[in-house]
Protein backbone atom coordinates (compact mmCIF):
# COMPACT_ATOMS: atom_id res chain seq x y z
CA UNK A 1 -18.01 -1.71 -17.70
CA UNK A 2 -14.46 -2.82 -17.42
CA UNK A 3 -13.64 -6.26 -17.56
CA UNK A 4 -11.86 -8.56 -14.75
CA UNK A 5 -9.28 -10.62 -13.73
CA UNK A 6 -10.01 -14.23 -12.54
CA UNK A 7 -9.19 -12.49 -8.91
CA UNK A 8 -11.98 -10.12 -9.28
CA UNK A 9 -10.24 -7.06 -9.66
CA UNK A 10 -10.64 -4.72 -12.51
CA UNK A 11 -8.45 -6.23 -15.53
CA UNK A 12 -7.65 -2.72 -16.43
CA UNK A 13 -5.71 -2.21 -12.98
CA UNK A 14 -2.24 -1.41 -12.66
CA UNK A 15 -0.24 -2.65 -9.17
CA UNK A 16 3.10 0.25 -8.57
CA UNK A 17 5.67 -1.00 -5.90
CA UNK A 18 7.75 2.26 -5.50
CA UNK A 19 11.06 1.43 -3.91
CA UNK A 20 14.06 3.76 -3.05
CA UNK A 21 18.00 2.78 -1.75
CA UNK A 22 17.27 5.93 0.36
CA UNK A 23 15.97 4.03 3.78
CA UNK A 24 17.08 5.72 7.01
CA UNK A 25 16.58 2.51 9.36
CA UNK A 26 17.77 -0.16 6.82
CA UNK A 27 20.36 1.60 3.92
CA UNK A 28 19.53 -0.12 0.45
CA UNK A 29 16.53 -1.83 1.66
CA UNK A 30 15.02 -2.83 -1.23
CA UNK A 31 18.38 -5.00 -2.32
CA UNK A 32 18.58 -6.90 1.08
CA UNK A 33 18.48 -10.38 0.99
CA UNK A 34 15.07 -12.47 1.97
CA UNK A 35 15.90 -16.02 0.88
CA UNK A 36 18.33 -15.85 -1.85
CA UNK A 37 16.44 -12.68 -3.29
CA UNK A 38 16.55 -8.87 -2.78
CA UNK A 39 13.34 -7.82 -0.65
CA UNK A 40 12.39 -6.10 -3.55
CA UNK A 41 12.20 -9.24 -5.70
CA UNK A 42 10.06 -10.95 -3.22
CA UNK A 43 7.25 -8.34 -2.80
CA UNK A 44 7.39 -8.49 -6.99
CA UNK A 45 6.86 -11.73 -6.52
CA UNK A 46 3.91 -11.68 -3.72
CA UNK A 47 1.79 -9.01 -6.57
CA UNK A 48 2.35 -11.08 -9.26
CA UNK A 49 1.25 -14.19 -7.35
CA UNK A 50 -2.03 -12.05 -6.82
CA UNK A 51 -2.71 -12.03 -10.45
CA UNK A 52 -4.79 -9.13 -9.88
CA UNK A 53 -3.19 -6.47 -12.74
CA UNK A 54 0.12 -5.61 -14.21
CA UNK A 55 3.11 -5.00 -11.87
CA UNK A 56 5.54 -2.39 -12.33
CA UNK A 57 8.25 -1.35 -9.72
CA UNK A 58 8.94 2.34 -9.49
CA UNK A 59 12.58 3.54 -8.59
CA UNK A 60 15.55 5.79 -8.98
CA UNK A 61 18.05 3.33 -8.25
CA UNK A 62 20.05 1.40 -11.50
CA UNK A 63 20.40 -1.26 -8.90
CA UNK A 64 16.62 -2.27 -7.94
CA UNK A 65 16.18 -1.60 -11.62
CA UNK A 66 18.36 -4.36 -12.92
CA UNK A 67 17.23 -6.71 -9.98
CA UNK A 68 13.80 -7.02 -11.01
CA UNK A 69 14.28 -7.27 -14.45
CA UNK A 70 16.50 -10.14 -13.84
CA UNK A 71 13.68 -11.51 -11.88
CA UNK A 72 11.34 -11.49 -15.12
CA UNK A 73 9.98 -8.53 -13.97
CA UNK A 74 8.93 -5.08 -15.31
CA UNK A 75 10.47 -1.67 -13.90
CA UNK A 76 10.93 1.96 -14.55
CA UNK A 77 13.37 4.58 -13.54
CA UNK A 78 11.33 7.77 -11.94
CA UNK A 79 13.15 10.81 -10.22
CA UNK A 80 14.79 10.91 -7.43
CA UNK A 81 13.47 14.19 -6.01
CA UNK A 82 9.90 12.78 -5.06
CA UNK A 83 8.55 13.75 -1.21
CA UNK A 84 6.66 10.16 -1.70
CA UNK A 85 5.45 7.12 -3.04
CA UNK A 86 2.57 8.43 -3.82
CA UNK A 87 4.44 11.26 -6.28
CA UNK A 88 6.98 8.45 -7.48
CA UNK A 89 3.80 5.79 -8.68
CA UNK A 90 1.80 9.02 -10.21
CA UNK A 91 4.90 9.85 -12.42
CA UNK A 92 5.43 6.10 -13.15
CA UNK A 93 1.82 5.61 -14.33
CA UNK A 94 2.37 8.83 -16.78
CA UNK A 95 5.06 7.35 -18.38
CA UNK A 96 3.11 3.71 -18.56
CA UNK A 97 0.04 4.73 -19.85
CA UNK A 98 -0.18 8.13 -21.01
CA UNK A 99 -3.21 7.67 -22.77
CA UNK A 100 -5.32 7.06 -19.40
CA UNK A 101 -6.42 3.36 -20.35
CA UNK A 102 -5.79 2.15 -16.79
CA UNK A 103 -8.19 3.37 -14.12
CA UNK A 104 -7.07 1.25 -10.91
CA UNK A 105 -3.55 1.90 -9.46
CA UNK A 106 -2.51 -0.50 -5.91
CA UNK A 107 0.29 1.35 -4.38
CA UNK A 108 2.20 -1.71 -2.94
CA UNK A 109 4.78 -0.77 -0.23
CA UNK A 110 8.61 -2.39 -1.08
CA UNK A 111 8.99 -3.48 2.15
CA UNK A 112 6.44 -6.35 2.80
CA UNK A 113 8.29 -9.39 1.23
CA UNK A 114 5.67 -11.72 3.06
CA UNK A 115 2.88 -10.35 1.59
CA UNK A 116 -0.20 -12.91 1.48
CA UNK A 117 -1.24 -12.08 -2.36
CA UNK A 118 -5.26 -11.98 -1.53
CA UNK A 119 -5.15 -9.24 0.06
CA UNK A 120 -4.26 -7.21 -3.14
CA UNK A 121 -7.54 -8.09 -4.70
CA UNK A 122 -9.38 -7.23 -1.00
CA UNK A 123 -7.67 -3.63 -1.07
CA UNK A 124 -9.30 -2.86 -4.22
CA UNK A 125 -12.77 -4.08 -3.60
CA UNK A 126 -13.95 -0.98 -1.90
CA UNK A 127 -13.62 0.83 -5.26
CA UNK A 128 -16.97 -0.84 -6.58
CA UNK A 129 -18.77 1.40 -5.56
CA UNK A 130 -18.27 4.78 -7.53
CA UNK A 131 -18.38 7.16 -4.88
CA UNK A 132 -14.93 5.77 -3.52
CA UNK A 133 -12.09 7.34 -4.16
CA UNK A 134 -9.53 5.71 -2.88
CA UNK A 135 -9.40 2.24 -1.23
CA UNK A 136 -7.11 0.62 1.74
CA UNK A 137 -6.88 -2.65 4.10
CA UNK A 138 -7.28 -2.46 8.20
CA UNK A 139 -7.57 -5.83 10.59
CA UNK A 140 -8.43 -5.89 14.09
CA UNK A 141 -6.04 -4.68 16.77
CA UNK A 142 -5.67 -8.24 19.39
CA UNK A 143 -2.63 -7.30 21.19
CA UNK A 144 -2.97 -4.97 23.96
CA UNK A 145 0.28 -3.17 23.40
CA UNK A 146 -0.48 -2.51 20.14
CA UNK A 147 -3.48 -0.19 21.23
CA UNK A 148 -1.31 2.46 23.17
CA UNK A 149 1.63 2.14 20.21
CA UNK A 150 2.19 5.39 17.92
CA UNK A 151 3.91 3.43 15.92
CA UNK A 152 0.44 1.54 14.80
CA UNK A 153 -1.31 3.57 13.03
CA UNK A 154 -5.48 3.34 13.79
CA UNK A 155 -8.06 4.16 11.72
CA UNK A 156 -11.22 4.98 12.67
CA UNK A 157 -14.43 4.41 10.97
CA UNK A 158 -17.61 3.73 9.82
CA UNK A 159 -19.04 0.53 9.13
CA UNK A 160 -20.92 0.44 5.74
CA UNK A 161 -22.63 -2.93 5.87
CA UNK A 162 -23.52 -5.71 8.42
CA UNK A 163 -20.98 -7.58 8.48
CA UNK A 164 -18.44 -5.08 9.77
CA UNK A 165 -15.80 -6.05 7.13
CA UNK A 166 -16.22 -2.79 5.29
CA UNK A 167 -15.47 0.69 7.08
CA UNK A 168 -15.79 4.08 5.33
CA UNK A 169 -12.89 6.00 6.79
CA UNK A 170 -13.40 8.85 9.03
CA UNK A 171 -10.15 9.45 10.54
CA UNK A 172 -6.62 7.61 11.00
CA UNK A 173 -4.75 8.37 13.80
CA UNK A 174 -1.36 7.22 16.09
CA UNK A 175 -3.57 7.80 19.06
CA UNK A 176 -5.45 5.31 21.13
CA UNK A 177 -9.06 5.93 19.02
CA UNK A 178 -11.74 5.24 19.39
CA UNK A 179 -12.50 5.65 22.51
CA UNK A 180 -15.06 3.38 24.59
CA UNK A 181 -15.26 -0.04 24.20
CA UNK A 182 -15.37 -2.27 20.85
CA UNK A 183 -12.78 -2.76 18.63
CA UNK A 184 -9.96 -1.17 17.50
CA UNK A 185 -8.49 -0.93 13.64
CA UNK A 186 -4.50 -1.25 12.24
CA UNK A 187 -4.52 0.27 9.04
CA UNK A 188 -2.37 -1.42 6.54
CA UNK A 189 -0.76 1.14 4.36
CA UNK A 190 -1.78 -0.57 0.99
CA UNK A 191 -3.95 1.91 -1.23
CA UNK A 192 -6.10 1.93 -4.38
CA UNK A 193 -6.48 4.89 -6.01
CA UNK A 194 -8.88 5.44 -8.81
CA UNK A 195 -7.15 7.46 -11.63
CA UNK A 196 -8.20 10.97 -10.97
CA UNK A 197 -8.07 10.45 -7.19
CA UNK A 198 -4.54 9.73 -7.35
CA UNK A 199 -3.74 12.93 -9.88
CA UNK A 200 -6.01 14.75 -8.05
CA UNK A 201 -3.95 13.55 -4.29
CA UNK A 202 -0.56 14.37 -5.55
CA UNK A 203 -1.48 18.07 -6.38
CA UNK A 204 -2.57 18.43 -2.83
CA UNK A 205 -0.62 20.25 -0.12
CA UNK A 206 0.22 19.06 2.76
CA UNK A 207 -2.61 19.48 5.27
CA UNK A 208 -2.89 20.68 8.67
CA UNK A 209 -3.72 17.25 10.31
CA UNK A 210 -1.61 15.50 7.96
CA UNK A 211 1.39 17.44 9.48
CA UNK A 212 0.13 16.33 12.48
CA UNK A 213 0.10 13.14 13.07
CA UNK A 214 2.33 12.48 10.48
CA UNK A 215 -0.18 10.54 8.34
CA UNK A 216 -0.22 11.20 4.24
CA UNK A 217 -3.72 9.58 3.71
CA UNK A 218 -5.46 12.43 6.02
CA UNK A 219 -4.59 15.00 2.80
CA UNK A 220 -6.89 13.49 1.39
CA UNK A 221 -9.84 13.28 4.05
CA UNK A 222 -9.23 16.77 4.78
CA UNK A 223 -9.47 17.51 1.16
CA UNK A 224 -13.02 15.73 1.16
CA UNK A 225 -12.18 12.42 -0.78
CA UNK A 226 -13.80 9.10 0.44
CA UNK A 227 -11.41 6.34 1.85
CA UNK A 228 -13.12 3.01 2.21
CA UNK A 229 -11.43 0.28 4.02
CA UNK A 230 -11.77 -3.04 3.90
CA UNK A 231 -10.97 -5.61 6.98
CA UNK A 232 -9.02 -8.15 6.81
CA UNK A 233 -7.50 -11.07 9.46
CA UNK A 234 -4.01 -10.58 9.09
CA UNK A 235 -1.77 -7.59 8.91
CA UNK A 236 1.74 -7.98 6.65
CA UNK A 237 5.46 -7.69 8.29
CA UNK A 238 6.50 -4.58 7.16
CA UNK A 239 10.17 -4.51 7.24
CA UNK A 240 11.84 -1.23 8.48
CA UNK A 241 14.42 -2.91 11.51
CA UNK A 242 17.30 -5.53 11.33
CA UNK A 243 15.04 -7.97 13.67
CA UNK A 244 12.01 -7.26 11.26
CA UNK A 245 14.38 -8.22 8.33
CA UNK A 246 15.63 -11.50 10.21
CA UNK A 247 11.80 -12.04 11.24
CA UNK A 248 11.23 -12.12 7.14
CA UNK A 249 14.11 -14.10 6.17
CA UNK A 250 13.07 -16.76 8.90
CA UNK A 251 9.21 -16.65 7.37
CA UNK A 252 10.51 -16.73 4.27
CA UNK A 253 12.87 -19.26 4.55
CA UNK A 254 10.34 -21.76 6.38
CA UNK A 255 8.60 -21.66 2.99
């Protein structure tokens, strides 16, 4: 049995922030300022605050390279060819461990600079039980707009104990689902991955649904792998707009 952090996590986990200058919405993202930091320096920040594994940040950009490592941090130049985060944290974790020590990889997203640090550890929890393959976050959808919004992604699923706080994931969707009454989920796009899950994921085609809706993580429900989700009572600013970005700087800056 492995070992753990003092957060609870598995000590032998590693947590991949995969971060491109390649944004459509926001060009050179990552390097944007949050206060008196590039974005990317904050999230680095947020995962190491978690203290819930290593933290590596995976890119193809000299700049976001040199950024972090001026931060005190660790980084590592990947290819700049790769369809997704998903392919650019697989190739990073190759070229960390090679041997296959670590077992636990958090894919961390670049772009959520007000990360709260807990919910690192609460992504991963899902993955003590064996039968999980990969692990992700969800809260509670309160404002009414957000039901009817494409642009928040639902998941749907089943709850595995009593409490409600733990889903097994049957579907995730842009639509309005599910329907009837009760609540409805916003997934967070944070994922654990056990080792093999995530080799196994990245040799995966593209699948029907996946094409779809425009959703990565149904590849691997359509592919039979277990997602388990765990619920949690706040849902991180993603930044992909200008008025996100001044949203951060202002939460940021408050601090």
């Amino acid at each position: 049995m492995s070992s753990s952090s003092p957060s609870g996590t598995p000590a032998n986990t590693l947590i991949v922030i995969p971060a491109r200058m390649q944004a459509t919405r926001l060009p050179g993202k990552p390097m944007l300022d949050i206060a008196g930091a590039p974005m990317i320096v904050q999230v680095w920040r947020r995962a190491m605050a978690a203290n819930a594994g290593r933290v590596v940040v995976a890119t193809d950009a000299d700049e976001i390279l040199r950024a972090v490592q001026a931060a005190g941090g660790e980084a590592v130049m990947t290819r700049t060819d790769h369809a997704s985060g998903s392919d650019r944290i697989h190739e990073a974790v190759e070229s960390i461990d090679p041997a296959g020590r670590i077992d636990t990889i958090v894919n961390l997203q670049g772009d959520l600079p007000t990360l709260e640090p807990h919910l690192i550890s609460a992504c991963v929890a899902p993955l003590t039980n064996a039968s999980v393959d990969i692990a992700t976050l969800a809260a509670e959808i309160t404002e009414p707009e957000e039901r009817t919004n494409p642009n928040v992604v639902k998941v749907v699923g089943s709850p595995v104990d009593a409490s409600a706080t733990h889903l097994r994931a049957l579907y995730f969707t842009r639509a309005t689902a599910p329907h009837g009454e009760g609540p409805l989920y916003h997934h967070i796009g944070i994922y654990a991955y056990r080792r093999p899950a995530l080799s196994r994921f990245v040799l995966l085609q593209p699948s029907p649904l996946e094409q779809r809706e425009k959703l990565e993580q149904l590849r691997a429900l359509e592919a039979g792998m277990r997602i388990d989700v765990t619920v949690v009572d706040t849902v991180p600013l993603g930044v992909d707009t200008p008025a996100d970005l001044e949203r951060a700087r202002r939460l940021l800056g408050a601090v």
